[in-house]
N, C-alpha and C. Protein backbone atom coordinates (compact mmCIF):
# COMPACT_ATOMS: atom_id res chain seq x y z
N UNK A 1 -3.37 -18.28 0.30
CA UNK A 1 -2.22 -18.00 -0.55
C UNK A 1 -1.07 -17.44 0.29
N UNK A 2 -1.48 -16.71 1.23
CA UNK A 2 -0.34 -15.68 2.32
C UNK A 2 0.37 -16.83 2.82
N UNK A 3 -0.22 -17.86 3.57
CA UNK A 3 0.28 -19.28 4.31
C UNK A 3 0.69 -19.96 3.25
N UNK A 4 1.03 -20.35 2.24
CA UNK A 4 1.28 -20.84 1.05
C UNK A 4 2.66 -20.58 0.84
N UNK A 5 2.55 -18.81 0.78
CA UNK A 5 3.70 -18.41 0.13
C UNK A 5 4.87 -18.46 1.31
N UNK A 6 4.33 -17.85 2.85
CA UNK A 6 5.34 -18.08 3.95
C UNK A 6 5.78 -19.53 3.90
N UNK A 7 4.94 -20.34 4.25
CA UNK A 7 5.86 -21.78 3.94
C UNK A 7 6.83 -22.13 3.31
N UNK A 8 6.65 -21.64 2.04
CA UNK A 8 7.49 -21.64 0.54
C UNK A 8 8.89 -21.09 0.59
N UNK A 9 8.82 -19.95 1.44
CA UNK A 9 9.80 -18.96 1.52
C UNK A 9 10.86 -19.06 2.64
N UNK A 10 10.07 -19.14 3.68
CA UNK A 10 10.48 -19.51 4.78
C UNK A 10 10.81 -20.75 5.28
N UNK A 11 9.71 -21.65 5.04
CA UNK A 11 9.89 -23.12 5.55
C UNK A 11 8.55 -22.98 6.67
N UNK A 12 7.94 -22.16 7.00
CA UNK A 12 7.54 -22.70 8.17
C UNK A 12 6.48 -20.71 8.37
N UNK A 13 5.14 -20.58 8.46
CA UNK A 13 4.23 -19.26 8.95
C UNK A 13 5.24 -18.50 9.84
N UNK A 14 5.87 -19.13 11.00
CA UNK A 14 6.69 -18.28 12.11
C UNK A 14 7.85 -18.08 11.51
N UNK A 15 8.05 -18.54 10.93
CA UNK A 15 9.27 -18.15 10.45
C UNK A 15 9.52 -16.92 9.72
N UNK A 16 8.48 -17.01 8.78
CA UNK A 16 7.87 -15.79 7.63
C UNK A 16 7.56 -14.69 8.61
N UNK A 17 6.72 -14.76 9.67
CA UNK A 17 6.29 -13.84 10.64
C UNK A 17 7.18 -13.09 11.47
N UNK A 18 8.73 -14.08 11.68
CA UNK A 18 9.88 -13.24 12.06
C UNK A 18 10.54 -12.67 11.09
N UNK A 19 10.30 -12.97 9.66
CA UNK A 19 11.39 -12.11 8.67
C UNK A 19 10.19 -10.95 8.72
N UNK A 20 9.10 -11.00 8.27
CA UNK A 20 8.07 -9.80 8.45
C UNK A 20 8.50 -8.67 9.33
N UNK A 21 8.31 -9.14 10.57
CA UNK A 21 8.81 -8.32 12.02
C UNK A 21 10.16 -7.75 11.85
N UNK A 22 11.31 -8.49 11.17
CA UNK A 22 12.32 -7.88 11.19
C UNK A 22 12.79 -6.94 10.02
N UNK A 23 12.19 -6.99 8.85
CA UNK A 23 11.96 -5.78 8.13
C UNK A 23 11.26 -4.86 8.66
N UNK A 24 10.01 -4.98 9.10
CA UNK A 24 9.28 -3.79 9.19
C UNK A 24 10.38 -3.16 10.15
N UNK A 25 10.95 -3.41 11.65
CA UNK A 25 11.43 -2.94 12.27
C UNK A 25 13.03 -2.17 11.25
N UNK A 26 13.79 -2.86 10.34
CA UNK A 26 14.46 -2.15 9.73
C UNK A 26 13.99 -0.59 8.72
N UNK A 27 12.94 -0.74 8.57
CA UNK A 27 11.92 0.31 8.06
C UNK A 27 11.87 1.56 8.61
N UNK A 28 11.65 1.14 9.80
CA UNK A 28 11.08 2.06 10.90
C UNK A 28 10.05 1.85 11.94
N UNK A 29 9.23 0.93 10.95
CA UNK A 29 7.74 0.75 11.79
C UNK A 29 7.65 0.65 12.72
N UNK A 30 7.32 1.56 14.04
CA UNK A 30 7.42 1.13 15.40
C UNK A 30 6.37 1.10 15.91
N UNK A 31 5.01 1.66 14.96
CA UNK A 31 3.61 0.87 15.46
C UNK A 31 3.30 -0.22 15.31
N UNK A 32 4.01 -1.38 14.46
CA UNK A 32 3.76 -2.52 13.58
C UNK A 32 4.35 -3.83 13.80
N UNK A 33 3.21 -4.75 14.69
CA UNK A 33 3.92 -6.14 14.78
C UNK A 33 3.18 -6.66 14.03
N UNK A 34 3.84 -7.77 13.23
CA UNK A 34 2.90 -8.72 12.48
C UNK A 34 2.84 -10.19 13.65
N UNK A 35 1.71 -11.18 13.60
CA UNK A 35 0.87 -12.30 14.01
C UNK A 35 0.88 -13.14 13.00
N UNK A 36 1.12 -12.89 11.53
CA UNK A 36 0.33 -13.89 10.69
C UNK A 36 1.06 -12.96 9.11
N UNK A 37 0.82 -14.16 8.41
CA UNK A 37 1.26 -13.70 6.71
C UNK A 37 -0.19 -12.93 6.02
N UNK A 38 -0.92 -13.08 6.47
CA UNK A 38 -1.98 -12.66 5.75
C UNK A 38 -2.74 -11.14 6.46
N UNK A 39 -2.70 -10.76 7.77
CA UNK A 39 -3.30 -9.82 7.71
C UNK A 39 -5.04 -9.57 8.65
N UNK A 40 -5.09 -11.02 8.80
CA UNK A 40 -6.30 -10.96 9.42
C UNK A 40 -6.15 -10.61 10.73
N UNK A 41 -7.61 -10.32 11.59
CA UNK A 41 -7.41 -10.48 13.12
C UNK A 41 -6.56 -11.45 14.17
N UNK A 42 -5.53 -11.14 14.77
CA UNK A 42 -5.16 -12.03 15.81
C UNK A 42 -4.29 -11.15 16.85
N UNK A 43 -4.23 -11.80 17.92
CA UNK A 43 -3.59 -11.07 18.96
C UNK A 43 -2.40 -10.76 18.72
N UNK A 44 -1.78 -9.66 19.16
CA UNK A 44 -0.18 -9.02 18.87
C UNK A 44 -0.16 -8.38 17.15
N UNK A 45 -1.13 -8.47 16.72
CA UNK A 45 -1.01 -7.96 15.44
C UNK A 45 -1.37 -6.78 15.06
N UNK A 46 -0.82 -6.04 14.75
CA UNK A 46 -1.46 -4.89 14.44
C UNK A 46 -0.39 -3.37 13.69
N UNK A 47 -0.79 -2.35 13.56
CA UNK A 47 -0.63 -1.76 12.77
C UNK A 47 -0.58 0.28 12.83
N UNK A 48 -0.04 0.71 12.22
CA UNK A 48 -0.91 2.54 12.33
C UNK A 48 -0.59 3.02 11.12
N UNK A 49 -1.20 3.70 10.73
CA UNK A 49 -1.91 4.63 9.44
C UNK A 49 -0.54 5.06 9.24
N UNK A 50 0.02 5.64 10.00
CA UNK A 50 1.55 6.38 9.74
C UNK A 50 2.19 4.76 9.52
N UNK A 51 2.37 4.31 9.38
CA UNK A 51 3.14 2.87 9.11
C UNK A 51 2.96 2.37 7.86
N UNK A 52 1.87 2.27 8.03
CA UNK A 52 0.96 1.98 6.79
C UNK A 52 1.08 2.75 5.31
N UNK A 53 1.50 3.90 5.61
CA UNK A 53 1.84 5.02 4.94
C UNK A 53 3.64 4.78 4.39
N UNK A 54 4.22 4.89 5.41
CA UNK A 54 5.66 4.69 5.63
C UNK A 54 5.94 3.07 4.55
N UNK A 55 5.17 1.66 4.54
CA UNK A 55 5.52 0.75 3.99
C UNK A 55 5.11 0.78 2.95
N UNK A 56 3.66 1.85 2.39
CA UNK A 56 3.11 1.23 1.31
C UNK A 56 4.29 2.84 0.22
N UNK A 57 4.86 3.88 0.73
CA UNK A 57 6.35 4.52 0.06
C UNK A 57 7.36 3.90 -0.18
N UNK A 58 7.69 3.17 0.77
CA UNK A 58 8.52 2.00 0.24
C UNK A 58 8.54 1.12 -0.92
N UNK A 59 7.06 0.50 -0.83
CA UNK A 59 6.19 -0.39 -1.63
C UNK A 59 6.65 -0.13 -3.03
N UNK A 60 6.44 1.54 -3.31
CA UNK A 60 5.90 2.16 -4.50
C UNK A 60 7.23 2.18 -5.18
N UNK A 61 8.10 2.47 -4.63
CA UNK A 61 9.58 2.13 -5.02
C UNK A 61 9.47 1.40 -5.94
N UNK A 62 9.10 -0.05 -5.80
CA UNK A 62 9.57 -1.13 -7.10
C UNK A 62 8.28 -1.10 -7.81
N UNK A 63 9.08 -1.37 -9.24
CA UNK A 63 8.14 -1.72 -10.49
C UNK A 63 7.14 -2.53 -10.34
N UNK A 64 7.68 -3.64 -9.53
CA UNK A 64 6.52 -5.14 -9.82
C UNK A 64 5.24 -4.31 -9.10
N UNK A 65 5.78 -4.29 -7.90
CA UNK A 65 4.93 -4.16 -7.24
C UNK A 65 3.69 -2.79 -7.54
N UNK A 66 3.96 -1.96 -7.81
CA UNK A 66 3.56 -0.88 -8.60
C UNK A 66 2.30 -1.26 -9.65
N UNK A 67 2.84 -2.34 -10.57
CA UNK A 67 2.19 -3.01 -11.52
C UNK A 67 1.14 -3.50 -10.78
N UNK A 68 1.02 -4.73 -10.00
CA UNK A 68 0.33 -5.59 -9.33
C UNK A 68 -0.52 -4.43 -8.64
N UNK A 69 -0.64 -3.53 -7.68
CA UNK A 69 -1.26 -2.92 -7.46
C UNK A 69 -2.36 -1.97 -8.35
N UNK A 70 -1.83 -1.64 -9.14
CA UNK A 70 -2.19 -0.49 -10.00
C UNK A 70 -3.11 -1.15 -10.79
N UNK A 71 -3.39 -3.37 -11.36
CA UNK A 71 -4.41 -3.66 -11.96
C UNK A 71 -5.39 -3.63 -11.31
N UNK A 72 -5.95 -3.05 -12.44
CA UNK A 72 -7.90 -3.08 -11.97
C UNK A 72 -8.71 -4.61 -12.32
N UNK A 73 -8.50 -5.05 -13.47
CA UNK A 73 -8.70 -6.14 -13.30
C UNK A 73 -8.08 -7.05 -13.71
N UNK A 74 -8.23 -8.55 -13.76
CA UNK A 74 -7.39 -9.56 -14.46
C UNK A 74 -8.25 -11.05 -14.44
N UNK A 75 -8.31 -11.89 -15.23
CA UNK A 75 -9.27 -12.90 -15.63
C UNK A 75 -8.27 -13.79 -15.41
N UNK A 76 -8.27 -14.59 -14.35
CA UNK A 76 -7.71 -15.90 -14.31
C UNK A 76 -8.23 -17.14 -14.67
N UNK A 77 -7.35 -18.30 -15.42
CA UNK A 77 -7.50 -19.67 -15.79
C UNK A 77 -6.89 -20.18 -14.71
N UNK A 78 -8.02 -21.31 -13.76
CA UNK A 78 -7.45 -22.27 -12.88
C UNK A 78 -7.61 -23.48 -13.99
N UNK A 79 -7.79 -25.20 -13.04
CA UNK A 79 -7.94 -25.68 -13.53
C UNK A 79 -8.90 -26.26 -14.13
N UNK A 80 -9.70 -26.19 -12.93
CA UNK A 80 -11.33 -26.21 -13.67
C UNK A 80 -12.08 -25.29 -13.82
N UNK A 81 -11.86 -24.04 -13.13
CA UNK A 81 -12.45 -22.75 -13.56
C UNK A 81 -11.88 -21.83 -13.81
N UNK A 82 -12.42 -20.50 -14.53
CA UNK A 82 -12.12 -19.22 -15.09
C UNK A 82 -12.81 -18.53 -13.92
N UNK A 83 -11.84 -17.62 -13.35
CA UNK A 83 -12.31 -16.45 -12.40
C UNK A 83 -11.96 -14.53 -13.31
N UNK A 84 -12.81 -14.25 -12.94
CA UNK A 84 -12.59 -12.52 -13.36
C UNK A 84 -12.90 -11.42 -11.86
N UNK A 85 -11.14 -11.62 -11.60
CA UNK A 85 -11.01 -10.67 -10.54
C UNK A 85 -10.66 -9.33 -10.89
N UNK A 86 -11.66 -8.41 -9.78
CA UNK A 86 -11.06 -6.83 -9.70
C UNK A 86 -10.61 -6.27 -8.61
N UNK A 87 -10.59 -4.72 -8.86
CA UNK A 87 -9.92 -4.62 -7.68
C UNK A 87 -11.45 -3.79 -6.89
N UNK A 88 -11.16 -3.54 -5.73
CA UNK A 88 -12.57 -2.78 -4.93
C UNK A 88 -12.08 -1.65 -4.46
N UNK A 89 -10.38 -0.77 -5.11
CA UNK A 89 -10.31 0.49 -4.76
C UNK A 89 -11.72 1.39 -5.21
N UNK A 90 -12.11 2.27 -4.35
CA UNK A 90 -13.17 2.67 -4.73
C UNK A 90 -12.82 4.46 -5.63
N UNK A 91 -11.27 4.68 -5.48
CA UNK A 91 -10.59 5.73 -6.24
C UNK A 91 -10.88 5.52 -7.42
N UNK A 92 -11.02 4.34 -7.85
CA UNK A 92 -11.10 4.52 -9.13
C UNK A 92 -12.15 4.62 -10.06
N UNK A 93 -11.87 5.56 -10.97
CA UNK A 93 -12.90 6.00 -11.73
C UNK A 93 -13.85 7.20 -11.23
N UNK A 94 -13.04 8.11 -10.16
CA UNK A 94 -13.39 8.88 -9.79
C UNK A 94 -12.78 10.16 -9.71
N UNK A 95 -11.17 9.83 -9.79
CA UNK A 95 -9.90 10.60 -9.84
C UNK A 95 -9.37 10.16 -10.66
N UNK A 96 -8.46 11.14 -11.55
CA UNK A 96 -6.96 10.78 -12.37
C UNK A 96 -6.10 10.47 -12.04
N UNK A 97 -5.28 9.39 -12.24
CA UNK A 97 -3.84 9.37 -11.28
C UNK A 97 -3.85 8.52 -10.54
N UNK A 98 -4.99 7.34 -10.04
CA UNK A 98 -5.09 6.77 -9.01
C UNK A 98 -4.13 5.14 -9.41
N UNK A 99 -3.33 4.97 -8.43
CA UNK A 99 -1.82 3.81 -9.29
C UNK A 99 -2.19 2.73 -7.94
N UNK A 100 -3.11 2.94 -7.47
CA UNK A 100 -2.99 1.23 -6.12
C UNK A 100 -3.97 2.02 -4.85
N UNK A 101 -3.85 1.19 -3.72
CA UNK A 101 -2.99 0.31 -3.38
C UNK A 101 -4.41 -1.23 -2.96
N UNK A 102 -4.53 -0.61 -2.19
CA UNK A 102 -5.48 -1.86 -1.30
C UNK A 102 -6.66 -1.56 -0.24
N UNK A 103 -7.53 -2.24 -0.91
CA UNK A 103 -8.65 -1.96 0.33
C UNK A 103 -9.06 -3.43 1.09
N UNK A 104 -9.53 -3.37 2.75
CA UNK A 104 -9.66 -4.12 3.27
C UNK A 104 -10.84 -4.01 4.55
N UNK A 105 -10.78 -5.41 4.75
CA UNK A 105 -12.05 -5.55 6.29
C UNK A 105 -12.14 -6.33 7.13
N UNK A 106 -11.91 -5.93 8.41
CA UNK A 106 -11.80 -7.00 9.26
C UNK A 106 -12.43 -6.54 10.43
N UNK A 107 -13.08 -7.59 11.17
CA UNK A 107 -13.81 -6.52 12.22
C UNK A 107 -13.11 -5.74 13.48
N UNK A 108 -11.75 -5.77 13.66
CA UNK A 108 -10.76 -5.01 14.01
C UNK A 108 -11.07 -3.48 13.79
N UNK A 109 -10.62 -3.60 12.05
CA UNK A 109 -10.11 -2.70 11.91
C UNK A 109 -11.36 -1.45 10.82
N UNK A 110 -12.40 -2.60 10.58
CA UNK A 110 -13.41 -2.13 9.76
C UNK A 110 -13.22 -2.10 7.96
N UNK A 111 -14.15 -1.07 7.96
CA UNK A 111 -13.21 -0.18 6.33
C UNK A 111 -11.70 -0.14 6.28
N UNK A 112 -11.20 -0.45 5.72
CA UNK A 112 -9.60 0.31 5.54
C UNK A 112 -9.30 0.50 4.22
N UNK A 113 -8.13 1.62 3.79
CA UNK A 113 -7.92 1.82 2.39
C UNK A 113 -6.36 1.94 2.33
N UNK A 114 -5.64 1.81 1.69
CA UNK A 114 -4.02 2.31 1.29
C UNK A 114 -4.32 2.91 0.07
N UNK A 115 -4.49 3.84 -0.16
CA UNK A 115 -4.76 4.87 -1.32
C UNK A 115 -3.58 5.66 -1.76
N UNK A 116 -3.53 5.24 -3.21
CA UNK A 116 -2.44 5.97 -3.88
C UNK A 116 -2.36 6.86 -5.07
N UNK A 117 -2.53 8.10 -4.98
CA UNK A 117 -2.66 8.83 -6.58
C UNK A 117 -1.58 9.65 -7.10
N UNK A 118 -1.37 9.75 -8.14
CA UNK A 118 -0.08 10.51 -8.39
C UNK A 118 -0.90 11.73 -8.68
N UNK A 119 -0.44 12.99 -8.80
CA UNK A 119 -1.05 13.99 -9.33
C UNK A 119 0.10 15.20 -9.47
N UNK A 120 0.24 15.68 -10.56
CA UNK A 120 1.29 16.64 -11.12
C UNK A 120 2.50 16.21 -10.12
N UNK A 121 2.54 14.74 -11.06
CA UNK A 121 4.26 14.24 -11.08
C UNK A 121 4.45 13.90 -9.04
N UNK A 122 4.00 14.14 -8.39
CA UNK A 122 3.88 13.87 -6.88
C UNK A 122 3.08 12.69 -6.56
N UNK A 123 3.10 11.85 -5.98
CA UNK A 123 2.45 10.66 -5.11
C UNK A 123 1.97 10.93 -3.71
N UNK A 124 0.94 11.01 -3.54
CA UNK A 124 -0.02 11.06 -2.75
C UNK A 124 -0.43 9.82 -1.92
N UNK A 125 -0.31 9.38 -1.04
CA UNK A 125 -0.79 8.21 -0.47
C UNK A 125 -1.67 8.51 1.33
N UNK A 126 -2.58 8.25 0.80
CA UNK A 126 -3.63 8.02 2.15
C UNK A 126 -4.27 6.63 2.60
N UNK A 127 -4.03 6.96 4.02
CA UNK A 127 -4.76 5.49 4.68
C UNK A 127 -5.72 5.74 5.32
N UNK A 128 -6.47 4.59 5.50
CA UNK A 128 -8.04 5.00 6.18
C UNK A 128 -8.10 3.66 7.22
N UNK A 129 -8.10 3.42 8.49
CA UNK A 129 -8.39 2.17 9.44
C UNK A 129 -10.36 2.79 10.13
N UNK A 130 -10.72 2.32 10.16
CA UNK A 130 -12.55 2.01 10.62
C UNK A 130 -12.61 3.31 10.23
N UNK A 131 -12.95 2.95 9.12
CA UNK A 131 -13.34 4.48 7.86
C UNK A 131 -15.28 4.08 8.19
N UNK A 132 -16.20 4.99 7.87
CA UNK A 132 -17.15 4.26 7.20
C UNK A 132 -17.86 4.58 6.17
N UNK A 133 -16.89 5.50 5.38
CA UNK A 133 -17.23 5.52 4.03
C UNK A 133 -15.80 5.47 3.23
N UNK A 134 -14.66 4.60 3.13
CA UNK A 134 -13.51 4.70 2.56
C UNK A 134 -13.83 5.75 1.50
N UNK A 135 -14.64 5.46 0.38
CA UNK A 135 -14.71 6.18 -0.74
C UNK A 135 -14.66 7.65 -0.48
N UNK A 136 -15.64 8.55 0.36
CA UNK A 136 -15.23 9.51 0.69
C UNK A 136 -14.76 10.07 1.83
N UNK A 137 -14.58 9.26 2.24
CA UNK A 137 -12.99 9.41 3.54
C UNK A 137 -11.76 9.88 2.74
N UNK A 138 -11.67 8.97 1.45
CA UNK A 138 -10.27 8.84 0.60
C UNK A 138 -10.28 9.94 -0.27
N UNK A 139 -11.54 10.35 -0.80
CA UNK A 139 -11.90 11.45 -1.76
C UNK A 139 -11.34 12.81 -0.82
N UNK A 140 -12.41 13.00 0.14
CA UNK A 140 -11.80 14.00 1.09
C UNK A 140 -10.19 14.06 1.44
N UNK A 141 -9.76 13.23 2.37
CA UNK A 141 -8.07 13.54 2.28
C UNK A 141 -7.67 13.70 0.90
N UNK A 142 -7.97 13.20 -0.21
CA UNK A 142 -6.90 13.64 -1.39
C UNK A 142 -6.82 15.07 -1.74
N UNK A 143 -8.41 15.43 -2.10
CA UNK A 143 -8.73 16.94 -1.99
C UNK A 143 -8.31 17.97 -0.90
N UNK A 144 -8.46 17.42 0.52
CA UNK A 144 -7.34 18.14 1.27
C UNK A 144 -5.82 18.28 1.04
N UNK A 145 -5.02 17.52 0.52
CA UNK A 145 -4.04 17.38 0.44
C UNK A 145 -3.66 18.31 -0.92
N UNK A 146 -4.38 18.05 -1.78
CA UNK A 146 -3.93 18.87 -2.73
C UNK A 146 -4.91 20.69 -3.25
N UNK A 147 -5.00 20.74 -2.12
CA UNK A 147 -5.59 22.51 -1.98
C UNK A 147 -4.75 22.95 -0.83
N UNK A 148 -3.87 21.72 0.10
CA UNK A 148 -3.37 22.25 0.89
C UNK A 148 -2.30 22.83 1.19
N UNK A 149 -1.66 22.11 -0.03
CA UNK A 149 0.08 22.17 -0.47
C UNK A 149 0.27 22.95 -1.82
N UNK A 150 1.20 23.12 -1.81
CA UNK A 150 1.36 23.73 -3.50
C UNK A 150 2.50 22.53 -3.90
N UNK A 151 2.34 22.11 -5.15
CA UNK A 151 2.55 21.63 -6.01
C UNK A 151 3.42 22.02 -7.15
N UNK A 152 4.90 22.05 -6.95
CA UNK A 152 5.65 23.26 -7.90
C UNK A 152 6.79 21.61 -8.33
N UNK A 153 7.10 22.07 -9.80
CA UNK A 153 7.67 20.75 -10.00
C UNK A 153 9.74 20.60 -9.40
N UNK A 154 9.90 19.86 -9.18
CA UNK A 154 11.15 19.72 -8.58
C UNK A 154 12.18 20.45 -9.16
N UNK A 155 13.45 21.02 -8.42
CA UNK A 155 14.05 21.93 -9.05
C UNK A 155 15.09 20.58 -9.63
N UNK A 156 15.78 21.38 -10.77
CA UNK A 156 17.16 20.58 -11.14
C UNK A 156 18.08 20.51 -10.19
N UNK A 157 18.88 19.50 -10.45
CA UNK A 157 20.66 19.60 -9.74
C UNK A 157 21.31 20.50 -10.30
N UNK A 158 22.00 21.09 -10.00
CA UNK A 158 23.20 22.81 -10.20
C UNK A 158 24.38 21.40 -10.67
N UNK A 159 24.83 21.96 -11.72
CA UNK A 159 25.89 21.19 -12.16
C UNK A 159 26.99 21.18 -11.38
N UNK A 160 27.40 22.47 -10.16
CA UNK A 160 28.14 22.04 -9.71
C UNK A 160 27.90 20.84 -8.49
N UNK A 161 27.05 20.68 -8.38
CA UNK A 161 26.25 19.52 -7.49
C UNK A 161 26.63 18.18 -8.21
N UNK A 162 26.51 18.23 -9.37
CA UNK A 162 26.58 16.82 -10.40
C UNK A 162 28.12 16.97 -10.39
N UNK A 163 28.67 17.85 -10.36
CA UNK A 163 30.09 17.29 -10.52
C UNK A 163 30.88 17.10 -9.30
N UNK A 164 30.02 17.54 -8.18
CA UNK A 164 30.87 16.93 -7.06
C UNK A 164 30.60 15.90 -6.73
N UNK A 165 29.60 15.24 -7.19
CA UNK A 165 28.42 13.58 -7.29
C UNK A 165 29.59 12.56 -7.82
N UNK A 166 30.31 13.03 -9.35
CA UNK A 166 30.62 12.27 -9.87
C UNK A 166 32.45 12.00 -9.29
């Protein structure tokens, strides 16, 4: 589907693979070259947890994408068959709050997770690369994260702030 959609978009995998490269680099990402639309093992490809982190904040930004992540499951009609896909975050149903992202495996990189939970109005996002228990790799950082910080809800804008805005 990844090679599908670069074609589509681009005209051509390298092509897709240089618009890839040249966002991420507008981003920030300076651990992060992409090789390929999809993600698998190949040379020059690769990635870091802080990146990973950095694109999937970005990510969370838009609605669609938000949505698409956040289903757990969905029953597709092809043409000759009915598939019932889920998702394999393993957050879920274990925590409140848990809105995405993606888990993965490759023998690179092993276990991996993009883990996302909201919790009192804050977004939380943890990554995991050759985890070997994502589930409580991901359990642990969340629970660190939130015994570690305090959690106080955002202050207002001072009206004179809003009126020098406007």
């Amino acid at each position: 589907a990844a090679l599908a959609i670069a074609k589509h978009i681009s005209g051509s995998t390298d092509a897709f693979v240089a618009l890839m490269n040249q966002r991420a680099a507008e981003a920030g990402l300076v651990n992060t070259h992409f090789a390929n639309p999809h993600g698998l093992d190949a040379t020059g490809h690769y990635t870091s947890a802080y990146d990973l982190a950095v694109l999937t904040r970005l990510a969370m930004q838009r609605q669609d994408f938000r949505t698409i992540v956040n289903t757990r499951f969905r029953v597709v009609h092809g043409a000759m068959n009915t598939y019932s896909l889920g998702t394999l975050n393993p957050l879920y149903g274990r925590l409140e709050g848990v809105d995405g992202v993606k888990t993965g495996f490759t023998r690179s990189a092993r276990q991996t997770l993009v883990g996302s939970v909201t919790h009192e109005g804050y977004r939380v996002i943890v990554v995991l690369l050759r985890s070997p228990d994502r589930a409580a790799d991901g359990l642990a950082l969340l629970n660190w994260a939130w015994t570690s910080f305090t959690w106080s809800a955002p202050s207002a804008p001072s009206v004179a702030a809003d009126a020098r805005a406007g």
